[in-house]
C-alpha atoms as a PDB file:
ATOM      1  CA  UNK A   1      13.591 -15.447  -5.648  1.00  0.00           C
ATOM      2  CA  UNK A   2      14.373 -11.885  -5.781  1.00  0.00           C
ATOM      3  CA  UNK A   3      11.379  -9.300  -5.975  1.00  0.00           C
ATOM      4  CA  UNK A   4      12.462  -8.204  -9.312  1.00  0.00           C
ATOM      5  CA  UNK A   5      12.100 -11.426 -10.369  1.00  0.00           C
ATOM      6  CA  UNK A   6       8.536 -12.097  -8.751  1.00  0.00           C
ATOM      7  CA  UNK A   7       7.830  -8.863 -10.802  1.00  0.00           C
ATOM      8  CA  UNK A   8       8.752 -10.051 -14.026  1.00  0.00           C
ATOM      9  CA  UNK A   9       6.772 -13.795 -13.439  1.00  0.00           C
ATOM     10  CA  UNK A  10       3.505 -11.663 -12.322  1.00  0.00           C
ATOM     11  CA  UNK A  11       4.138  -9.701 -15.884  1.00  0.00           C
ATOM     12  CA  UNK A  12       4.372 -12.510 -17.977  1.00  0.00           C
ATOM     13  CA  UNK A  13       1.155 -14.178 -16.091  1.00  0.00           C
ATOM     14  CA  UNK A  14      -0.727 -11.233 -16.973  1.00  0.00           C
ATOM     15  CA  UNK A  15       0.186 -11.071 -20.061  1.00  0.00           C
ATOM     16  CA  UNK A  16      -0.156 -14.789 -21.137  1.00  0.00           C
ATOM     17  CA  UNK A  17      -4.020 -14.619 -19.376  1.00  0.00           C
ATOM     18  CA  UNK A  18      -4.619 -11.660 -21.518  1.00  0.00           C
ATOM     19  CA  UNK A  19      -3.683 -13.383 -24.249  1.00  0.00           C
ATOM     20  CA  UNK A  20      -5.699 -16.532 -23.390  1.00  0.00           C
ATOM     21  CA  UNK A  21      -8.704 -14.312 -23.192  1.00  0.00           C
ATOM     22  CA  UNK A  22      -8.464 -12.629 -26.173  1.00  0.00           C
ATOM     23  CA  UNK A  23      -8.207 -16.477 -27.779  1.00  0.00           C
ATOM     24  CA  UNK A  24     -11.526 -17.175 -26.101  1.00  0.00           C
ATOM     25  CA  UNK A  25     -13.276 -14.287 -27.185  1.00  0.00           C
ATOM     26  CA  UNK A  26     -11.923 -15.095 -30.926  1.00  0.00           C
ATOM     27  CA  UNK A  27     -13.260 -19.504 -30.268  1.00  0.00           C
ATOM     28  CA  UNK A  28     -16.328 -18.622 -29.073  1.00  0.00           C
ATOM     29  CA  UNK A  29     -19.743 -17.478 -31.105  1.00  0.00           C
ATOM     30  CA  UNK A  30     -21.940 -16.815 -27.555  1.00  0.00           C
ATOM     31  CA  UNK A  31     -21.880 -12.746 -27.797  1.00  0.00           C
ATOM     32  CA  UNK A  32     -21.962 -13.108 -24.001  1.00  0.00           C
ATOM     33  CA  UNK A  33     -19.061 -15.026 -23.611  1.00  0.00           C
ATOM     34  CA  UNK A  34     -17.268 -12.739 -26.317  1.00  0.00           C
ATOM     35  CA  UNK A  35     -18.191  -9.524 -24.246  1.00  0.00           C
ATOM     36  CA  UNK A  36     -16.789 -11.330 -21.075  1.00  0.00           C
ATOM     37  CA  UNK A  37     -14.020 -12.496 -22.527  1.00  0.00           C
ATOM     38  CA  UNK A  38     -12.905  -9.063 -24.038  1.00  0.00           C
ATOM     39  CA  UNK A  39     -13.275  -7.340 -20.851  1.00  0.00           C
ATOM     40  CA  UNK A  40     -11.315  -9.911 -18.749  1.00  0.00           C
ATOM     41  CA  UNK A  41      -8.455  -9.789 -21.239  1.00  0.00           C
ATOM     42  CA  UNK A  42      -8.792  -5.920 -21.011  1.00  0.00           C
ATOM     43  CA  UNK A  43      -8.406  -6.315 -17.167  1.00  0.00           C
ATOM     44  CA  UNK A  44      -5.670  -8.462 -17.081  1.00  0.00           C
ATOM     45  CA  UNK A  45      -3.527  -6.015 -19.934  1.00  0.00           C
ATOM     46  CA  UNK A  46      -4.354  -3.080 -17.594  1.00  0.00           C
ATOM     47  CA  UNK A  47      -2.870  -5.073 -15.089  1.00  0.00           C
ATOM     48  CA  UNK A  48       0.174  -5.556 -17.135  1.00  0.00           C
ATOM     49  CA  UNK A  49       1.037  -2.309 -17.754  1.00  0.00           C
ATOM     50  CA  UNK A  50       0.880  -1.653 -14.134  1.00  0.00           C
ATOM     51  CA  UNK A  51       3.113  -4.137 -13.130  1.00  0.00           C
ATOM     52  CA  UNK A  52       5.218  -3.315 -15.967  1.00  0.00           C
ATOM     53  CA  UNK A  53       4.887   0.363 -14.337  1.00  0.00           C
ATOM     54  CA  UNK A  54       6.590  -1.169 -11.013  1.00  0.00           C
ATOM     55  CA  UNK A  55       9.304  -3.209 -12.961  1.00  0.00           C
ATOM     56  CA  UNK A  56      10.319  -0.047 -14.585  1.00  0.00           C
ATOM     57  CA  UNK A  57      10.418   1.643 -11.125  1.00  0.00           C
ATOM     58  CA  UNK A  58      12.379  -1.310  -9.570  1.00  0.00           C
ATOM     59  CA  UNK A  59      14.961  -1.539 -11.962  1.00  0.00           C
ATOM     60  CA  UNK A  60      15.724   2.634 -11.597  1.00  0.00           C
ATOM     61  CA  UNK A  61      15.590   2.446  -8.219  1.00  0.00           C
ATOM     62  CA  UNK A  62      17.981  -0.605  -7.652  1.00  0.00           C
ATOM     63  CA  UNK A  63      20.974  -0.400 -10.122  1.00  0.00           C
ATOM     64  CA  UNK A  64      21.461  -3.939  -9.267  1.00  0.00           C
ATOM     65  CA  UNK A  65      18.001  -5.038 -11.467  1.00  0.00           C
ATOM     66  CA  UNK A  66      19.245  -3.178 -14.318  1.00  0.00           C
ATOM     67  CA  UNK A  67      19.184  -4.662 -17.486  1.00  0.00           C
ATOM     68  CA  UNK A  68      22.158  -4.740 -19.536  1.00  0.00           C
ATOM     69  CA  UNK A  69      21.102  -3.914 -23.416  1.00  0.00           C
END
């Protein structure tokens, strides 16, 4: 598996926990909970945009990772 391609796995991870924790925060009624949930879905979309950051990077740096539109 090519790095660009580990890249792009760990983005979608990210984003589909972020997700997942935003659900949480919206099933549950413990305020607790809520407030944990909401930060841990913060967490995990900051580190989305930071891997997205290094996709970016990879695919200007190595013409061979860029995508076609």
């Amino acid at each position: 598996m090519s790095t660009i391609n580990k890249l792009e796995q760990a983005l979608a991870g990210a984003k589909g926990l972020a997700s997942q924790f935003k659900t949480f925060a919206l099933d549950t009624d413990d305020q607790n909970a809520k407030q944990m949930f909401n930060q841990l879905s913060q967490s995990a979309e900051d580190m989305a945009q930071q891997v997205q950051g290094r996709v970016e990077f990879v695919q200007n740096e190595e013409p061979q990772y860029r995508q076609e539109q």
